[in-house]
PDB file of N, CA and C in Angstrom:
ATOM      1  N   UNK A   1     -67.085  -5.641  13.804  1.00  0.00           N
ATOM      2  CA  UNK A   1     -65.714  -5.916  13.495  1.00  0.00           C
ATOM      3  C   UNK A   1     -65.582  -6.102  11.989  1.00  0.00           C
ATOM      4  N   UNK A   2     -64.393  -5.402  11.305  1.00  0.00           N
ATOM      5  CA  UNK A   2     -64.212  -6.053   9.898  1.00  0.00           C
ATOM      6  C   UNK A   2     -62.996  -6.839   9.850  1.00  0.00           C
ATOM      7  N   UNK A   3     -63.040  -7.308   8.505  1.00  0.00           N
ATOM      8  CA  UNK A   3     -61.864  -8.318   8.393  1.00  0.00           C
ATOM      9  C   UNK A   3     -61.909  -8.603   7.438  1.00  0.00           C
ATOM     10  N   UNK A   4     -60.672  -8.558   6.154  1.00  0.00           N
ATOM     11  CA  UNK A   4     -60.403  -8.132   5.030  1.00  0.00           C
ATOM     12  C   UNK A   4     -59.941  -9.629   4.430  1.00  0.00           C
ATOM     13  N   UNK A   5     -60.638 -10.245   3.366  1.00  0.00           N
ATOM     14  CA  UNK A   5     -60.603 -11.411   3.073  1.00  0.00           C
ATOM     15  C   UNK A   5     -59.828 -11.157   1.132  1.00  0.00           C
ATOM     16  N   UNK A   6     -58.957 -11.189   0.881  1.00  0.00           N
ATOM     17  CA  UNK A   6     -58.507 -11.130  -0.173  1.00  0.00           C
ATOM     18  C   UNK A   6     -58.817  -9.826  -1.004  1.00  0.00           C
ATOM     19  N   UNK A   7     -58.181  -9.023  -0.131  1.00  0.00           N
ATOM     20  CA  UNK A   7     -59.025  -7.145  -0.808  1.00  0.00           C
ATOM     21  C   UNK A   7     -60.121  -7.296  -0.109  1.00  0.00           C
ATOM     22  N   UNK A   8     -61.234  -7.662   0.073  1.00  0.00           N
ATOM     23  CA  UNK A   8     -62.478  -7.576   0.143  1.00  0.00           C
ATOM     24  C   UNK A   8     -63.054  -7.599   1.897  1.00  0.00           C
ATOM     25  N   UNK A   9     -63.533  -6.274   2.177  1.00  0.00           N
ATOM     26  CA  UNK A   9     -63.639  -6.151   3.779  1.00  0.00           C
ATOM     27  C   UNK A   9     -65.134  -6.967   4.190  1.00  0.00           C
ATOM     28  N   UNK A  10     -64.947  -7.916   5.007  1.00  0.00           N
ATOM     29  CA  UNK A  10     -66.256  -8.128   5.454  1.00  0.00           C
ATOM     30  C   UNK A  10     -66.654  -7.880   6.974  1.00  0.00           C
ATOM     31  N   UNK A  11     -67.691  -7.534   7.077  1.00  0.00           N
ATOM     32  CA  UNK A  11     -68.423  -7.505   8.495  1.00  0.00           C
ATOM     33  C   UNK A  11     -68.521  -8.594   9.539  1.00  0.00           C
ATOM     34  N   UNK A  12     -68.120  -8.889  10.303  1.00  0.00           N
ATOM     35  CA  UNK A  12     -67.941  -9.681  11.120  1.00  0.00           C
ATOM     36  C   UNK A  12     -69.720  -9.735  12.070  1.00  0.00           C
ATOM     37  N   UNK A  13     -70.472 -10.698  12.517  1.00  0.00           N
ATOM     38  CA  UNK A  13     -71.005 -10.511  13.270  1.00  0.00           C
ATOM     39  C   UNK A  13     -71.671 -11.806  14.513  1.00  0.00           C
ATOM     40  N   UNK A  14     -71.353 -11.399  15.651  1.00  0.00           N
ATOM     41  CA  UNK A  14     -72.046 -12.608  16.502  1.00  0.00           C
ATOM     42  C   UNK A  14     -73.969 -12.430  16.414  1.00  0.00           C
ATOM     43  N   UNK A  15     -74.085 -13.971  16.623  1.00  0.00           N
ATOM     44  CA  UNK A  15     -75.563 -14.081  16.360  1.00  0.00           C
ATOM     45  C   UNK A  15     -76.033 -14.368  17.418  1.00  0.00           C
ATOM     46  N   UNK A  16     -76.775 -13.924  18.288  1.00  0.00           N
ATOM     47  CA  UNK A  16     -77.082 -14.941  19.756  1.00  0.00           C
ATOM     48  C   UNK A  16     -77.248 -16.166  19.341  1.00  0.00           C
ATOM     49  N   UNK A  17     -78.444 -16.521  18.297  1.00  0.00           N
ATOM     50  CA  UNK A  17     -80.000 -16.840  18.071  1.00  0.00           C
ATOM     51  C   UNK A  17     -79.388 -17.968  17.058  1.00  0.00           C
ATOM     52  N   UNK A  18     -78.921 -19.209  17.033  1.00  0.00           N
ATOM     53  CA  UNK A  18     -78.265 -20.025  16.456  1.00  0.00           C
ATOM     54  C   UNK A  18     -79.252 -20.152  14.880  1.00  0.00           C
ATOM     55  N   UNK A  19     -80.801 -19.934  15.026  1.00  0.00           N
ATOM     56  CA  UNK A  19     -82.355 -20.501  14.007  1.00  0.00           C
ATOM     57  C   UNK A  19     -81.450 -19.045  13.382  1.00  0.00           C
ATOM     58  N   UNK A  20     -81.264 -18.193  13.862  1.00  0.00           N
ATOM     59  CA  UNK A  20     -81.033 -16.643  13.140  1.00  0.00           C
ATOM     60  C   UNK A  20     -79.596 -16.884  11.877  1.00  0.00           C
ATOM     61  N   UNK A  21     -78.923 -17.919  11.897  1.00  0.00           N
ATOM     62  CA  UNK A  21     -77.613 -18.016  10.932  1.00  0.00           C
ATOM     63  C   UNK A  21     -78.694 -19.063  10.042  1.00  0.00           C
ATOM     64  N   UNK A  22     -78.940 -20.419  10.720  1.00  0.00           N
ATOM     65  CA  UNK A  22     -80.175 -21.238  10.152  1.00  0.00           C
ATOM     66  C   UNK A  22     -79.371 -22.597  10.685  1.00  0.00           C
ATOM     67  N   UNK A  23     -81.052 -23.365  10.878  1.00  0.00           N
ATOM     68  CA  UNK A  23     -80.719 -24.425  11.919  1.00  0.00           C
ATOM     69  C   UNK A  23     -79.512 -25.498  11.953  1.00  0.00           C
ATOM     70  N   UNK A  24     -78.946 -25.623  13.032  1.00  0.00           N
ATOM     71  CA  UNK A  24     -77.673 -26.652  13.051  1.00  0.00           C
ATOM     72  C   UNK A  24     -76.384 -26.006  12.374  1.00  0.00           C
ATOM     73  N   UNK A  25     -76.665 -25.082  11.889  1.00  0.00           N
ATOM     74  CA  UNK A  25     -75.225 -24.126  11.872  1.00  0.00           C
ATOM     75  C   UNK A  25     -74.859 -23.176  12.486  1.00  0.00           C
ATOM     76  N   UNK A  26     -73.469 -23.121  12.919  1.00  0.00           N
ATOM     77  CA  UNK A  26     -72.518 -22.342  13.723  1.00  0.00           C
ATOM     78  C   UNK A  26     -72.147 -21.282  13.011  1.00  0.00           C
ATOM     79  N   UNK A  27     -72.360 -21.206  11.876  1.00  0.00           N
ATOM     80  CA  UNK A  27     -71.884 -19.970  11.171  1.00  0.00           C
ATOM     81  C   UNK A  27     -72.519 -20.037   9.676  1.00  0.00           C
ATOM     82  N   UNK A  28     -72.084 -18.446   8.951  1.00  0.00           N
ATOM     83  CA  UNK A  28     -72.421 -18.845   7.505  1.00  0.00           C
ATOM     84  C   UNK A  28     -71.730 -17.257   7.201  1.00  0.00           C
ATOM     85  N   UNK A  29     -71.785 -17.299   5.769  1.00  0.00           N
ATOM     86  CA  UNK A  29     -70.994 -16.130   5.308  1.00  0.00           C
ATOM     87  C   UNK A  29     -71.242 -16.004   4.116  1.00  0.00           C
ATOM     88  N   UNK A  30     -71.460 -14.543   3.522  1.00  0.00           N
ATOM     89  CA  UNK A  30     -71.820 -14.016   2.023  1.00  0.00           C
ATOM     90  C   UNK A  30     -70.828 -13.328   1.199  1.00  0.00           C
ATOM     91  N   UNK A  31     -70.564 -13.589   0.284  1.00  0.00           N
ATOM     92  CA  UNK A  31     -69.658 -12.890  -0.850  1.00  0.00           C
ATOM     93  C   UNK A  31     -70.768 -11.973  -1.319  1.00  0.00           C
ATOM     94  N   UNK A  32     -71.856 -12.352  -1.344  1.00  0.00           N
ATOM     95  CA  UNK A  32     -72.306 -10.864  -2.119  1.00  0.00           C
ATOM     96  C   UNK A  32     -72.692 -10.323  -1.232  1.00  0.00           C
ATOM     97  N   UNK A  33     -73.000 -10.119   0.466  1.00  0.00           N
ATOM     98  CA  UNK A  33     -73.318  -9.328   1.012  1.00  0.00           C
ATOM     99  C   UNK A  33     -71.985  -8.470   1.564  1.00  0.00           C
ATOM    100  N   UNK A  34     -70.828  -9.583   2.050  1.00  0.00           N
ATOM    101  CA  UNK A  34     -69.682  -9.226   2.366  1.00  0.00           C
ATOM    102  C   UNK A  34     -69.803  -9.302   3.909  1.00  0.00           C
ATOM    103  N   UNK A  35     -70.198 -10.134   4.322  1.00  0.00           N
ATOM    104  CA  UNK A  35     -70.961 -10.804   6.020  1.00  0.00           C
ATOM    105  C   UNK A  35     -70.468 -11.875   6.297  1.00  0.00           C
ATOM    106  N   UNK A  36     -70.233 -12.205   7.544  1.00  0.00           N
ATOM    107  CA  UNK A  36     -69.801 -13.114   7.893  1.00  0.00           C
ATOM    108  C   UNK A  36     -70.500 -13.304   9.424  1.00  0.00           C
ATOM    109  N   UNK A  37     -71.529 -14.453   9.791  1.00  0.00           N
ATOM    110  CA  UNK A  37     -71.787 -14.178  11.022  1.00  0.00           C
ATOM    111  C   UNK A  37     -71.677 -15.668  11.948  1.00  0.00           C
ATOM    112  N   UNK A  38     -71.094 -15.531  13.073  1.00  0.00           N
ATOM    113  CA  UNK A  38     -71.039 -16.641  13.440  1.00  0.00           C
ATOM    114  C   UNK A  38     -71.557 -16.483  15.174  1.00  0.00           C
ATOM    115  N   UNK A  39     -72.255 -17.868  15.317  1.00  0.00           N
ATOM    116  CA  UNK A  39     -73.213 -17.715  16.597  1.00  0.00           C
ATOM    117  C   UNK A  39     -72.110 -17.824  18.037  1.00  0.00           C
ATOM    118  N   UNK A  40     -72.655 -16.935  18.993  1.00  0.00           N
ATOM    119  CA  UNK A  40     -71.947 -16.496  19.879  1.00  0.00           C
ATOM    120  C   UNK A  40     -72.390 -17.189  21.038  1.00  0.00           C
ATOM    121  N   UNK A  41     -73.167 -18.124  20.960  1.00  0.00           N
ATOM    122  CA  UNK A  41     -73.124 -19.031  22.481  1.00  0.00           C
ATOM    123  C   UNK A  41     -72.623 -20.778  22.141  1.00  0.00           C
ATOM    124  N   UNK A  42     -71.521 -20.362  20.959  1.00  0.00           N
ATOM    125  CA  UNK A  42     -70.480 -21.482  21.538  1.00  0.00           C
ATOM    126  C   UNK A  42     -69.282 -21.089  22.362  1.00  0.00           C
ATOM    127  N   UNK A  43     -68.640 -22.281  22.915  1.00  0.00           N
ATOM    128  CA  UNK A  43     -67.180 -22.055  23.825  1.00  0.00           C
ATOM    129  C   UNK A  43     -66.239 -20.688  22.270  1.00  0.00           C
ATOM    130  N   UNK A  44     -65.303 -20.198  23.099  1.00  0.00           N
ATOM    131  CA  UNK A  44     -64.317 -19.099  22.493  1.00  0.00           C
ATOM    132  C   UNK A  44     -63.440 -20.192  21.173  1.00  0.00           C
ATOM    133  N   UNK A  45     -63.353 -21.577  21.650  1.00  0.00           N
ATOM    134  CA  UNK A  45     -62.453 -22.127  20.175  1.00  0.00           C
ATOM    135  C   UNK A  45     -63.043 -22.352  19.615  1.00  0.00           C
ATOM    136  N   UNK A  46     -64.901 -22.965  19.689  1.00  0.00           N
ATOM    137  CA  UNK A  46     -65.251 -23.321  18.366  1.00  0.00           C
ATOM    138  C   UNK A  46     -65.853 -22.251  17.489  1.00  0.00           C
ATOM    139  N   UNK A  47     -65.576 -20.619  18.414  1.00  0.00           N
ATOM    140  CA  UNK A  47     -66.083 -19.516  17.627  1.00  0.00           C
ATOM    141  C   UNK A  47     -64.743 -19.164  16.694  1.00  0.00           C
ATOM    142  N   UNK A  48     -63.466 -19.348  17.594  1.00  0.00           N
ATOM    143  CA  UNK A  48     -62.610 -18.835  16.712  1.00  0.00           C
ATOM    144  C   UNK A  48     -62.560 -20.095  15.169  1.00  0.00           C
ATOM    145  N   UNK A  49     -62.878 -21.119  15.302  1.00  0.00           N
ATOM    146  CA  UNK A  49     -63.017 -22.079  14.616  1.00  0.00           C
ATOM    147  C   UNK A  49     -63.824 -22.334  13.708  1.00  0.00           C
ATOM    148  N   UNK A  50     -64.786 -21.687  13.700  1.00  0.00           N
ATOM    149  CA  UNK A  50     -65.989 -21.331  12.886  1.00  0.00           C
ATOM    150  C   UNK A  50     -65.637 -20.433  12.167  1.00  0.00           C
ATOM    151  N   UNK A  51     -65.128 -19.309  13.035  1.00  0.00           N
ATOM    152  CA  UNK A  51     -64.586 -18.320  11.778  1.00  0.00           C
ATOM    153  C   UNK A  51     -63.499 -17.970  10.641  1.00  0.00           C
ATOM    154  N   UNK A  52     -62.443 -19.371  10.986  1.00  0.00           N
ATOM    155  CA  UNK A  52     -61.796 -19.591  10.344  1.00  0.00           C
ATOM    156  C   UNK A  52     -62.536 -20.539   8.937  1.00  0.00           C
ATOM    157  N   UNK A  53     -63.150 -21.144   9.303  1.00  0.00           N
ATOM    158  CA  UNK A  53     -64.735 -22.002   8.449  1.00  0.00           C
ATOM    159  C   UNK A  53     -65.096 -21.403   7.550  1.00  0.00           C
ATOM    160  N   UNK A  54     -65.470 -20.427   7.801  1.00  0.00           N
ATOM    161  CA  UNK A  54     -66.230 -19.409   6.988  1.00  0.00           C
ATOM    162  C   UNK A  54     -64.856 -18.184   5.795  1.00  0.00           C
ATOM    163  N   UNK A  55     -63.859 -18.228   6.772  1.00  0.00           N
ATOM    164  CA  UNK A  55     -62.965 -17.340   5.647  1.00  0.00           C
ATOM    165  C   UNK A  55     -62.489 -18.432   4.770  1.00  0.00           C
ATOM    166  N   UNK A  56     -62.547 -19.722   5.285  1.00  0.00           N
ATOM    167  CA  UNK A  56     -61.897 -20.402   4.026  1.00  0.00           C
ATOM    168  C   UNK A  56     -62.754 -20.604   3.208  1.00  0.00           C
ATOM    169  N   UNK A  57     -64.377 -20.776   3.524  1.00  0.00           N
ATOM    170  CA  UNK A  57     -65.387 -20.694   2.228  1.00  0.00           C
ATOM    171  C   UNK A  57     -65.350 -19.486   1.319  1.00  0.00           C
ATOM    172  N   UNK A  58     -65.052 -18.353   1.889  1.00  0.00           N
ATOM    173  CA  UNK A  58     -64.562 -16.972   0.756  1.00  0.00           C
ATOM    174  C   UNK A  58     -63.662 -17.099   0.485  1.00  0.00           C
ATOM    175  N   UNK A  59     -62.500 -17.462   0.786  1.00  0.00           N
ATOM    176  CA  UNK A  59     -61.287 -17.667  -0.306  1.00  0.00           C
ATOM    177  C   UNK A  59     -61.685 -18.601  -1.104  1.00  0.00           C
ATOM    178  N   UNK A  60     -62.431 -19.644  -1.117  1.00  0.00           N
ATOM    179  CA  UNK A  60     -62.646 -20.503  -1.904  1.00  0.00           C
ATOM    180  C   UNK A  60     -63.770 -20.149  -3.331  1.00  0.00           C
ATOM    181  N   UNK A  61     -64.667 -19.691  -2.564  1.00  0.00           N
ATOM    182  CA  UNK A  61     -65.657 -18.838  -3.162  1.00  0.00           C
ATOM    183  C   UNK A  61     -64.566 -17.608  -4.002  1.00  0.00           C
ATOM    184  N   UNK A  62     -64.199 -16.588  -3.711  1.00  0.00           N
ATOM    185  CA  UNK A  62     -63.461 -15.914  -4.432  1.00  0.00           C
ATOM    186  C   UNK A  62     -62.364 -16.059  -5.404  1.00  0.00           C
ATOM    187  N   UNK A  63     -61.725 -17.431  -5.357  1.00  0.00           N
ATOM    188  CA  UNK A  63     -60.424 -17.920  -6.369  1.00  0.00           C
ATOM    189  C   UNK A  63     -61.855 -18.555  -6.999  1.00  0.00           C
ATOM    190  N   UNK A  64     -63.066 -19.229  -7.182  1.00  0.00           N
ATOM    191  CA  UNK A  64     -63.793 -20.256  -7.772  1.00  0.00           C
ATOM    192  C   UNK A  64     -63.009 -21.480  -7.623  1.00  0.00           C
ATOM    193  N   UNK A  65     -62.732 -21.973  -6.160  1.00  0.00           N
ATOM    194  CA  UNK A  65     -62.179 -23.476  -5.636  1.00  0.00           C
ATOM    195  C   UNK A  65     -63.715 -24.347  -5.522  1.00  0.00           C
ATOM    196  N   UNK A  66     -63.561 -25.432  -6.018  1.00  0.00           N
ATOM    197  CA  UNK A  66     -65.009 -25.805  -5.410  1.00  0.00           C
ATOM    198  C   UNK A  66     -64.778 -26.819  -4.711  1.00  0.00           C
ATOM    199  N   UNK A  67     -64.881 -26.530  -3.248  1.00  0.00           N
ATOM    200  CA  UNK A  67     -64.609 -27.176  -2.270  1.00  0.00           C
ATOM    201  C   UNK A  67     -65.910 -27.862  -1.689  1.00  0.00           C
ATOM    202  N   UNK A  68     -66.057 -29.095  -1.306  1.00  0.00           N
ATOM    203  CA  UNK A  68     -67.221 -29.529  -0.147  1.00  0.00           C
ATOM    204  C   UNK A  68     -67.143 -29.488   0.725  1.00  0.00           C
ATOM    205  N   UNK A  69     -68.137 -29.121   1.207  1.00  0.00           N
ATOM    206  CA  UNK A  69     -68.563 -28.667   3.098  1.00  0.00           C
ATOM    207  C   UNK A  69     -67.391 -29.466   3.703  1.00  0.00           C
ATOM    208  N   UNK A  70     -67.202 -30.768   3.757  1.00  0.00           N
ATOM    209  CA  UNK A  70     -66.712 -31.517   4.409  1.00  0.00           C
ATOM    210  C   UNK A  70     -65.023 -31.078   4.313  1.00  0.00           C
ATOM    211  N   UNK A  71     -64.780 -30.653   2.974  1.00  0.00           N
ATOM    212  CA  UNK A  71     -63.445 -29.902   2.419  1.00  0.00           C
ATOM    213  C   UNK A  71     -63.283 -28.524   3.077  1.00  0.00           C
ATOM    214  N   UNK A  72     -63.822 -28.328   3.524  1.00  0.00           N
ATOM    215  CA  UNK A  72     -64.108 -27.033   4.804  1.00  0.00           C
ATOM    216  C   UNK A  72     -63.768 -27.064   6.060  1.00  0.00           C
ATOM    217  N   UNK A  73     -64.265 -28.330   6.229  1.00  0.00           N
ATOM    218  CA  UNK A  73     -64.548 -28.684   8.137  1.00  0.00           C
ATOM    219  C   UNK A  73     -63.164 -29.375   7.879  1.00  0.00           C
ATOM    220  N   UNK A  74     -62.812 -30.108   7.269  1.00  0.00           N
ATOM    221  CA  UNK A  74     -61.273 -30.833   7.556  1.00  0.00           C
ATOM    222  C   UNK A  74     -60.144 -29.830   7.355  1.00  0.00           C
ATOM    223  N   UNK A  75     -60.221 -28.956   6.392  1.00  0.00           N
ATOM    224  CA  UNK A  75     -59.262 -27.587   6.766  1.00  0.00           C
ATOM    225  C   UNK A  75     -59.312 -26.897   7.832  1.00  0.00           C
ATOM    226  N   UNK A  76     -60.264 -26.332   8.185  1.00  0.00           N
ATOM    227  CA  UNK A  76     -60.561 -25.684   8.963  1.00  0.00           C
ATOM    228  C   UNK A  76     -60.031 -26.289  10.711  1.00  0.00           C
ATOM    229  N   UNK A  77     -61.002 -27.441  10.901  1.00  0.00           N
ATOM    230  CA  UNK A  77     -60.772 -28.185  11.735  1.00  0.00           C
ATOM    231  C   UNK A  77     -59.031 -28.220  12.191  1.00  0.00           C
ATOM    232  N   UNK A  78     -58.286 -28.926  10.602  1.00  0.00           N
ATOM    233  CA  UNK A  78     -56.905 -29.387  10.891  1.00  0.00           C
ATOM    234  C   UNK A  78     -55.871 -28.204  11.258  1.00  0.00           C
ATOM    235  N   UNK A  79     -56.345 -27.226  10.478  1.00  0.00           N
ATOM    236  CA  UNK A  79     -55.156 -25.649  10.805  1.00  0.00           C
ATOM    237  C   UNK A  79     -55.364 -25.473  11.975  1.00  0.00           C
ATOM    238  N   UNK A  80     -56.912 -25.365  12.241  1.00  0.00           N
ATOM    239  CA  UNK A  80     -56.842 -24.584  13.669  1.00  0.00           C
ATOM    240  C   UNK A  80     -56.624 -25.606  14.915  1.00  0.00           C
ATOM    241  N   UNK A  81     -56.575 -26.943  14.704  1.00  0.00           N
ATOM    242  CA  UNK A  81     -55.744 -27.444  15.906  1.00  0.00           C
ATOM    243  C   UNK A  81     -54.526 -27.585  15.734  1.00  0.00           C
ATOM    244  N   UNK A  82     -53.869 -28.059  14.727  1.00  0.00           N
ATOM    245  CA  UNK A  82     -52.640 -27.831  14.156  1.00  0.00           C
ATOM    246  C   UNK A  82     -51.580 -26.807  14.795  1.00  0.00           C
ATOM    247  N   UNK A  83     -52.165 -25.661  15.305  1.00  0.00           N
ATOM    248  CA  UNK A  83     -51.883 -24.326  15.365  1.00  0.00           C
ATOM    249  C   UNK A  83     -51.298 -23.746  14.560  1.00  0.00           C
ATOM    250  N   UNK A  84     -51.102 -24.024  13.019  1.00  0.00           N
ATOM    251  CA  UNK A  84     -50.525 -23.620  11.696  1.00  0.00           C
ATOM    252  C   UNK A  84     -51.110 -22.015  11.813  1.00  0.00           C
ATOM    253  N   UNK A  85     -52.323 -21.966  11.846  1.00  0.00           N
ATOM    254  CA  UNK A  85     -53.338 -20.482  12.333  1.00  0.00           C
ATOM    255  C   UNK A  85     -53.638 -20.561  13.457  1.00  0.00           C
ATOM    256  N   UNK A  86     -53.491 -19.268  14.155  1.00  0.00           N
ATOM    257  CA  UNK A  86     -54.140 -18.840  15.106  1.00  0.00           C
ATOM    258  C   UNK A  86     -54.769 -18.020  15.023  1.00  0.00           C
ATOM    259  N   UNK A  87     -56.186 -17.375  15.057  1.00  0.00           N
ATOM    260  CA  UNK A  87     -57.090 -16.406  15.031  1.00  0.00           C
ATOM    261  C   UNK A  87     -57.548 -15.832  16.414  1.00  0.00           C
ATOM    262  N   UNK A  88     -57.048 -14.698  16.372  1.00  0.00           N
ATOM    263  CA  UNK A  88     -57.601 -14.114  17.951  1.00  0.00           C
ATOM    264  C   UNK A  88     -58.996 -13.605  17.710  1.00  0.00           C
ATOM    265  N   UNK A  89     -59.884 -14.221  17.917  1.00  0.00           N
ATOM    266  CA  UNK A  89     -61.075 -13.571  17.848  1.00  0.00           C
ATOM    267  C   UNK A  89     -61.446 -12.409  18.365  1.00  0.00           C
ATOM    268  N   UNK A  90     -62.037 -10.854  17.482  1.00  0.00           N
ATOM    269  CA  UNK A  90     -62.075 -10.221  18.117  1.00  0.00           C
ATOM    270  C   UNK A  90     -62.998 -10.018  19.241  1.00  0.00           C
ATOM    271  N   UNK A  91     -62.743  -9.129  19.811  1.00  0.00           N
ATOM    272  CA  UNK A  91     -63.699  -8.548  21.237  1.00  0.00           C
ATOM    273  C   UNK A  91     -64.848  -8.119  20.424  1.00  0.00           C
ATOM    274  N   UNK A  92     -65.899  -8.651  21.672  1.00  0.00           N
ATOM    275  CA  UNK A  92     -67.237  -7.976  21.234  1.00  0.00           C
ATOM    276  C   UNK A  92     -67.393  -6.825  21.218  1.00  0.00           C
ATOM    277  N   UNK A  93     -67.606  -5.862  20.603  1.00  0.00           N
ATOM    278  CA  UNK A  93     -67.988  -4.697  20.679  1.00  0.00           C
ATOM    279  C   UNK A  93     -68.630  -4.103  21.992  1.00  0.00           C
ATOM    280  N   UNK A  94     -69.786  -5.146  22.461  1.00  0.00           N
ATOM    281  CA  UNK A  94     -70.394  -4.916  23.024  1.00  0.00           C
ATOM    282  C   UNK A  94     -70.999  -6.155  24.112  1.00  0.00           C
ATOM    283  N   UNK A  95     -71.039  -6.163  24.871  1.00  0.00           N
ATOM    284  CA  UNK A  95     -72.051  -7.560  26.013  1.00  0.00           C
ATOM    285  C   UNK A  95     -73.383  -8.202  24.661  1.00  0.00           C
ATOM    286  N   UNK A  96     -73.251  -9.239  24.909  1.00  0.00           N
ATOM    287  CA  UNK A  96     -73.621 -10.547  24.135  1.00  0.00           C
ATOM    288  C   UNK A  96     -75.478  -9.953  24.618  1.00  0.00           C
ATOM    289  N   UNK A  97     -76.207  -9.477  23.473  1.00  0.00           N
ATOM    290  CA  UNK A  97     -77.583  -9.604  23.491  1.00  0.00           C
ATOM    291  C   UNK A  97     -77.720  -7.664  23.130  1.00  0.00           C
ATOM    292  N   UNK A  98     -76.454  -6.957  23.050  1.00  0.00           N
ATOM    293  CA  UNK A  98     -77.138  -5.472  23.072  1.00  0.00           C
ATOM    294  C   UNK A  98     -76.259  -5.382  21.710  1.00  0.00           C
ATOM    295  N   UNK A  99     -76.168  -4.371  20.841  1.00  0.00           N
ATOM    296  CA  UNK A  99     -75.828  -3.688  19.414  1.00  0.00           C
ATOM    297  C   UNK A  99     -74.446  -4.282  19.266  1.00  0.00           C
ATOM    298  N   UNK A 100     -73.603  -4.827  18.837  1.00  0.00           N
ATOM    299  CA  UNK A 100     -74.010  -4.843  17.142  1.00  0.00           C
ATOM    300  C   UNK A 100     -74.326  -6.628  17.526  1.00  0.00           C
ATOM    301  N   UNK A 101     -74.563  -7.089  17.990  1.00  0.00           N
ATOM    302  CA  UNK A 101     -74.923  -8.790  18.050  1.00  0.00           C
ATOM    303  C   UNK A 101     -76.119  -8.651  17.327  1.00  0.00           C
ATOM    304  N   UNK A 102     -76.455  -9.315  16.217  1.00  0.00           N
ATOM    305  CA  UNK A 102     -77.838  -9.567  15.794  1.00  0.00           C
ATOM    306  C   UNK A 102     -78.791 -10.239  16.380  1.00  0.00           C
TER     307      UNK A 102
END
């Protein structure tokens, strides 16, 4: 899946393998790779929730906001219950463990 973060298209990807993003995180995301991957054996809101997580660290990352983690999780957190955003997460491409899931 892509998804276009201020001009800039990134790759969307589910992770089975939670150690595979790195331990105790639900997600993570690269400006210089242009990736975004978030692990796919949580419930459907805290994936769509995660991935809202992660686009606000590239907008932040991309204006040079310097936000703390915690300045992350309380945005993130507050929009997406808020329902200010709603993010329809897309469909897997594919069943959870075969191409493109890492």
């Amino acid at each position: 899946m892509k998804l276009t973060i201020l001009g800039k298209t990134y790759g969307v990807v589910y992770v089975r393998d939670q150690i595979s993003i790195d331990s105790g995180m639900m997600g993570r995301s690269s400006l210089k790779d242009l990736e975004i991957s978030i692990a796919s054996h949580m419930p459907l809101n805290n994936m769509e929730e995660t991935l809202l997580h992660e686009i606000i660290h590239q907008i932040a990352d991309s204006c040079h906001i310097e936000l703390s983690e915690q300045d992350v999780s309380t945005l993130s957190i507050g929009l997406y219950n808020c329902s200010v955003i709603h993010i329809d997460l897309p469909k897997l491409d594919s069943p959870i463990g075969e191409e493109p899931i890492k």
